[in-house]
N, C-alpha and C. Protein backbone atom coordinates (compact mmCIF):
# COMPACT_ATOMS: atom_id res chain seq x y z
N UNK A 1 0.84 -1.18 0.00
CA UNK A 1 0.00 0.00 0.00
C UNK A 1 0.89 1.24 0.00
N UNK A 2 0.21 2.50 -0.65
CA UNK A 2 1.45 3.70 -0.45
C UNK A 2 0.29 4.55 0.07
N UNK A 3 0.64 5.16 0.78
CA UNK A 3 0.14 6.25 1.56
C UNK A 3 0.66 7.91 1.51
N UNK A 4 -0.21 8.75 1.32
CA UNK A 4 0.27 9.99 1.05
C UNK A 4 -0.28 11.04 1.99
N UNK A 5 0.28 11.79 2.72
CA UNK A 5 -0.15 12.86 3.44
C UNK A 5 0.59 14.37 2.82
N UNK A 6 -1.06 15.54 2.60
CA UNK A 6 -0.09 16.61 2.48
C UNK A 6 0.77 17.25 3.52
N UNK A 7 1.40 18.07 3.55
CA UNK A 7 2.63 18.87 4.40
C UNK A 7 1.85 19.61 5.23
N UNK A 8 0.30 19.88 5.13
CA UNK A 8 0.03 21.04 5.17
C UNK A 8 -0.99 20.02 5.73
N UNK A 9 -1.57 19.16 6.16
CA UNK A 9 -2.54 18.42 6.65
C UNK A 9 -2.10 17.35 6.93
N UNK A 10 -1.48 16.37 8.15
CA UNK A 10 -0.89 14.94 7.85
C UNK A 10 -2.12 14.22 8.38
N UNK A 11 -3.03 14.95 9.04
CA UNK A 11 -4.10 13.86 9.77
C UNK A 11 -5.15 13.21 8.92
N UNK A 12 -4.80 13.57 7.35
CA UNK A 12 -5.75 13.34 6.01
C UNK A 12 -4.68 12.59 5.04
N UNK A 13 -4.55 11.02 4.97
CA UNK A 13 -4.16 10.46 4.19
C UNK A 13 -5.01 9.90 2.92
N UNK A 14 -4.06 10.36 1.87
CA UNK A 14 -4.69 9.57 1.18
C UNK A 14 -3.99 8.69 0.46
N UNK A 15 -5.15 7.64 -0.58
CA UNK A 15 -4.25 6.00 -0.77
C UNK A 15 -4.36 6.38 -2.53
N UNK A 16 -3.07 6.66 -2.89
CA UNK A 16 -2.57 6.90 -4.58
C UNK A 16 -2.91 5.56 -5.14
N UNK A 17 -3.74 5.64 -6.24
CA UNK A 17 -3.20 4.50 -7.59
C UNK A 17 -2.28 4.38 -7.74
N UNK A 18 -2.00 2.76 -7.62
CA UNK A 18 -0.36 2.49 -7.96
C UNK A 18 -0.26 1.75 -9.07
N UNK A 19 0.75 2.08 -10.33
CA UNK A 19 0.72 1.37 -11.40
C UNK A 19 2.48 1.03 -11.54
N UNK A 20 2.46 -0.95 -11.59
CA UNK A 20 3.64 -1.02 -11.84
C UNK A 20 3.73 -0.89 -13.12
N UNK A 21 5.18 -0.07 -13.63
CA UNK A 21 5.22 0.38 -14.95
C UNK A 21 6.52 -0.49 -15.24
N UNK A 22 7.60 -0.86 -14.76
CA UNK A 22 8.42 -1.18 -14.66
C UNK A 22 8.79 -2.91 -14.75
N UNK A 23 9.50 -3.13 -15.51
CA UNK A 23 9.16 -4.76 -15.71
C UNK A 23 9.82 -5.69 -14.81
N UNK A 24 11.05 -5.03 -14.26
CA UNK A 24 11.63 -5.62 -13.05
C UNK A 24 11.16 -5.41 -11.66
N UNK A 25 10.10 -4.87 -11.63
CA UNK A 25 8.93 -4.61 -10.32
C UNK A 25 10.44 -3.64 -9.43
N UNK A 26 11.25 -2.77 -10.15
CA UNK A 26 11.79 -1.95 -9.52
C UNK A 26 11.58 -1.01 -9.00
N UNK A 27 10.50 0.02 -9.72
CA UNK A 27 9.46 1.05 -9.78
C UNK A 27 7.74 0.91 -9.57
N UNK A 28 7.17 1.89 -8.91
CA UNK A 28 5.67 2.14 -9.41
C UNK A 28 5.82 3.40 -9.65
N UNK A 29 4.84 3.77 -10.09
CA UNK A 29 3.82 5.32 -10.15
C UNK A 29 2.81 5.75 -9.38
N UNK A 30 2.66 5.98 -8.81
CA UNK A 30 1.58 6.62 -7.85
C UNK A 30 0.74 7.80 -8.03
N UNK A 31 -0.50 7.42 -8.02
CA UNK A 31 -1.01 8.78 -8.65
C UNK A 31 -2.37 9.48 -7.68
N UNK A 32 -2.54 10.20 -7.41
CA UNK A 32 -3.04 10.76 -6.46
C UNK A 32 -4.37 10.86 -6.51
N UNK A 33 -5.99 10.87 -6.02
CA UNK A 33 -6.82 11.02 -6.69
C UNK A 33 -7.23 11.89 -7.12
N UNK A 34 -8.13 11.89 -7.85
CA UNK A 34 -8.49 13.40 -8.17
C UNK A 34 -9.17 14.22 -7.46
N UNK A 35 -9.09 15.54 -7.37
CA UNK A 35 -9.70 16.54 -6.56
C UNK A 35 -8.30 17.07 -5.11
N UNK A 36 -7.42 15.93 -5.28
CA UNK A 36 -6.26 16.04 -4.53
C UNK A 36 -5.38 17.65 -4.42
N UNK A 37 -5.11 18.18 -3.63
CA UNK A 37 -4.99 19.67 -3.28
C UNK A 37 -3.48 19.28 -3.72
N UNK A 38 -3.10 20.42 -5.25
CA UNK A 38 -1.77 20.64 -5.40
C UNK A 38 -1.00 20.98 -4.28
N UNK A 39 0.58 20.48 -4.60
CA UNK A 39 1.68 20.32 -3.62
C UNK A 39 2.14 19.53 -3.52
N UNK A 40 3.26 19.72 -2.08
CA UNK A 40 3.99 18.73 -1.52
C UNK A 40 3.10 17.60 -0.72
N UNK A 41 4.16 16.54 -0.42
CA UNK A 41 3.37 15.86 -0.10
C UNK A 41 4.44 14.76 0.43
N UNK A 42 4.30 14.16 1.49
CA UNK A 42 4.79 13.00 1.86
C UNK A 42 4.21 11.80 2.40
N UNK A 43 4.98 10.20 1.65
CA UNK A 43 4.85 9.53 0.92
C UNK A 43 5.96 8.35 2.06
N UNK A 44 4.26 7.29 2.45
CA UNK A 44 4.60 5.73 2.73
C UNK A 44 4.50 4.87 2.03
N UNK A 45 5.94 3.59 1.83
CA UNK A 45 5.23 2.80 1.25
C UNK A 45 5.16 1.31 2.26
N UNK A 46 3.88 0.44 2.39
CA UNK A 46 3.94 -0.54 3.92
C UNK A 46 3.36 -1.77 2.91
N UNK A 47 4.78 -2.49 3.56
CA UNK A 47 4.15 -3.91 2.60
C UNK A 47 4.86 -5.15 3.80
N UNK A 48 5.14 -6.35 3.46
CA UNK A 48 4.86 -7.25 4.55
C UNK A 48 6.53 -7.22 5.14
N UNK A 49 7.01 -6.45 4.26
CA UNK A 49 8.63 -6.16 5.48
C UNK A 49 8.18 -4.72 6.35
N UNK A 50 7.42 -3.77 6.49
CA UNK A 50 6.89 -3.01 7.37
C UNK A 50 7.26 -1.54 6.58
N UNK A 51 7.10 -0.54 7.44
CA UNK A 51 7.17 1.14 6.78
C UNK A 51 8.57 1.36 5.90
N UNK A 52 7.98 1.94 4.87
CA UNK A 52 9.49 2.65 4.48
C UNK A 52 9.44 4.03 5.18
N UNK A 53 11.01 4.65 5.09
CA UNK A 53 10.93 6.11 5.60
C UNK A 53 9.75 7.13 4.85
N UNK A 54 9.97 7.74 5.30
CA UNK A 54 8.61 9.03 4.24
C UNK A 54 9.43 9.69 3.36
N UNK A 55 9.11 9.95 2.04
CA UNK A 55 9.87 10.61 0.77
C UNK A 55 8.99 11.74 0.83
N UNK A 56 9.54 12.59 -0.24
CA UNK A 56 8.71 13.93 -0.51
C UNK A 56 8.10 13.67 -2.03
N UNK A 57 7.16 13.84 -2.63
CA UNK A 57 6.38 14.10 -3.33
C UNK A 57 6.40 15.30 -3.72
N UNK A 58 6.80 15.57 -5.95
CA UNK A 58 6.69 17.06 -5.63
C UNK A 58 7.64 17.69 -4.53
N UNK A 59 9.06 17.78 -4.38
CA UNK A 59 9.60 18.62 -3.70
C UNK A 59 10.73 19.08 -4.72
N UNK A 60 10.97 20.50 -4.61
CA UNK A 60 11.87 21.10 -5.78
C UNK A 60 13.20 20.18 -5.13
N UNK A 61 14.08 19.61 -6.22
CA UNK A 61 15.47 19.45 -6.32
C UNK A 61 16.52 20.58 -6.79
N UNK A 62 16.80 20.94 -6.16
CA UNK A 62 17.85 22.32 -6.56
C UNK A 62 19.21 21.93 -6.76
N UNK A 63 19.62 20.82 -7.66
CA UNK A 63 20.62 20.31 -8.08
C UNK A 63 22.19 20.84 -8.91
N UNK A 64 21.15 22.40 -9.47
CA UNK A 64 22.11 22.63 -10.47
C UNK A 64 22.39 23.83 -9.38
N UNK A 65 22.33 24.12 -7.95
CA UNK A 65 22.52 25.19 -7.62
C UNK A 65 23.32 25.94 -6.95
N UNK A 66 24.56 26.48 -7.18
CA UNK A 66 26.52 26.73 -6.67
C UNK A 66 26.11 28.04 -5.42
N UNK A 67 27.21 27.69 -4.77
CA UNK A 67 27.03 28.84 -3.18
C UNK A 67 27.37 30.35 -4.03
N UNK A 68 27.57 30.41 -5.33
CA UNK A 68 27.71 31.53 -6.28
C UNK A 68 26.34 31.90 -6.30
N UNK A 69 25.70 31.32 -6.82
CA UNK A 69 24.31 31.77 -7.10
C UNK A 69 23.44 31.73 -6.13
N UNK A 70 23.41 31.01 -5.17
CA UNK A 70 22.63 30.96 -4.34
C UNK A 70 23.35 31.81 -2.77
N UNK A 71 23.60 32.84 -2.75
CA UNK A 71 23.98 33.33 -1.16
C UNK A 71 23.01 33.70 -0.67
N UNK A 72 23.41 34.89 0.61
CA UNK A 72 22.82 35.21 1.38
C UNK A 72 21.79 36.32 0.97
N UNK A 73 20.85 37.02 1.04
CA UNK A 73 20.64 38.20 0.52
C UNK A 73 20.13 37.90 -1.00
N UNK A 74 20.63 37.26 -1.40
CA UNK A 74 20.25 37.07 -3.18
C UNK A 74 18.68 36.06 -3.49
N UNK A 75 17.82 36.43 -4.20
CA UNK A 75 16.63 36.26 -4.07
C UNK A 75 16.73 35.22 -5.56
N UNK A 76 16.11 33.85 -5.45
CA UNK A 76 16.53 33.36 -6.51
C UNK A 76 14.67 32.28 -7.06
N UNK A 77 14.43 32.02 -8.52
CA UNK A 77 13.47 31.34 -8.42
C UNK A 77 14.19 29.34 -8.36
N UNK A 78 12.94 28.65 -7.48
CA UNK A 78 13.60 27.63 -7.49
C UNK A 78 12.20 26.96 -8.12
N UNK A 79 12.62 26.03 -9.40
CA UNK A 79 11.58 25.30 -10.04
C UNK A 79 11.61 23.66 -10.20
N UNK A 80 10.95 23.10 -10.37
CA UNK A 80 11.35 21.57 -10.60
C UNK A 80 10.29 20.69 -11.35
N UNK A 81 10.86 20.35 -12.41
CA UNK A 81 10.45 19.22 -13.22
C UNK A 81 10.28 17.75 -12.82
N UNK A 82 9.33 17.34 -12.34
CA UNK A 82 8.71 15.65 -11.52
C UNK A 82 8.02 15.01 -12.18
């Protein structure tokens, strides 16, 4: 089962469609239902070895981003492709 709580509500889980896409059952997809309030979101997955840690859902990765561009004082947009 995967379980999803928003950031902004954890006492409201909800249970994503899960589609294995992946042929080595390495991956799923999880998809949220509809009417589901854009955002972050963190993410169980509980199967008969017990909880995984919680992931983020939707959380910007700021990968490409150097202590050049990013200091103190300097106002920057942060975006992310998921």
């Amino acid at each position: 089962m995967v379980y999803a709580a928003s950031i902004f509500d954890t006492r409201r889980f909800l249970l994503p469609a899960v589609t294995q896409i992946d042929t080595n059952a390495h991956f799923i997809v999880a998809t949220l239902p509809a009417g589901s309030t854009p955002g972050l979101y963190n993410v169980w997955v509980q199967n008969q070895s017990g909880w995984s840690p919680c992931s983020k859902m939707n959380a910007p990765r700021p990968i490409f981003m150097s202590d050049y561009q990013a200091h103190n004082g300097t106002d920057i947009e942060v975006a992310s492709i998921r």
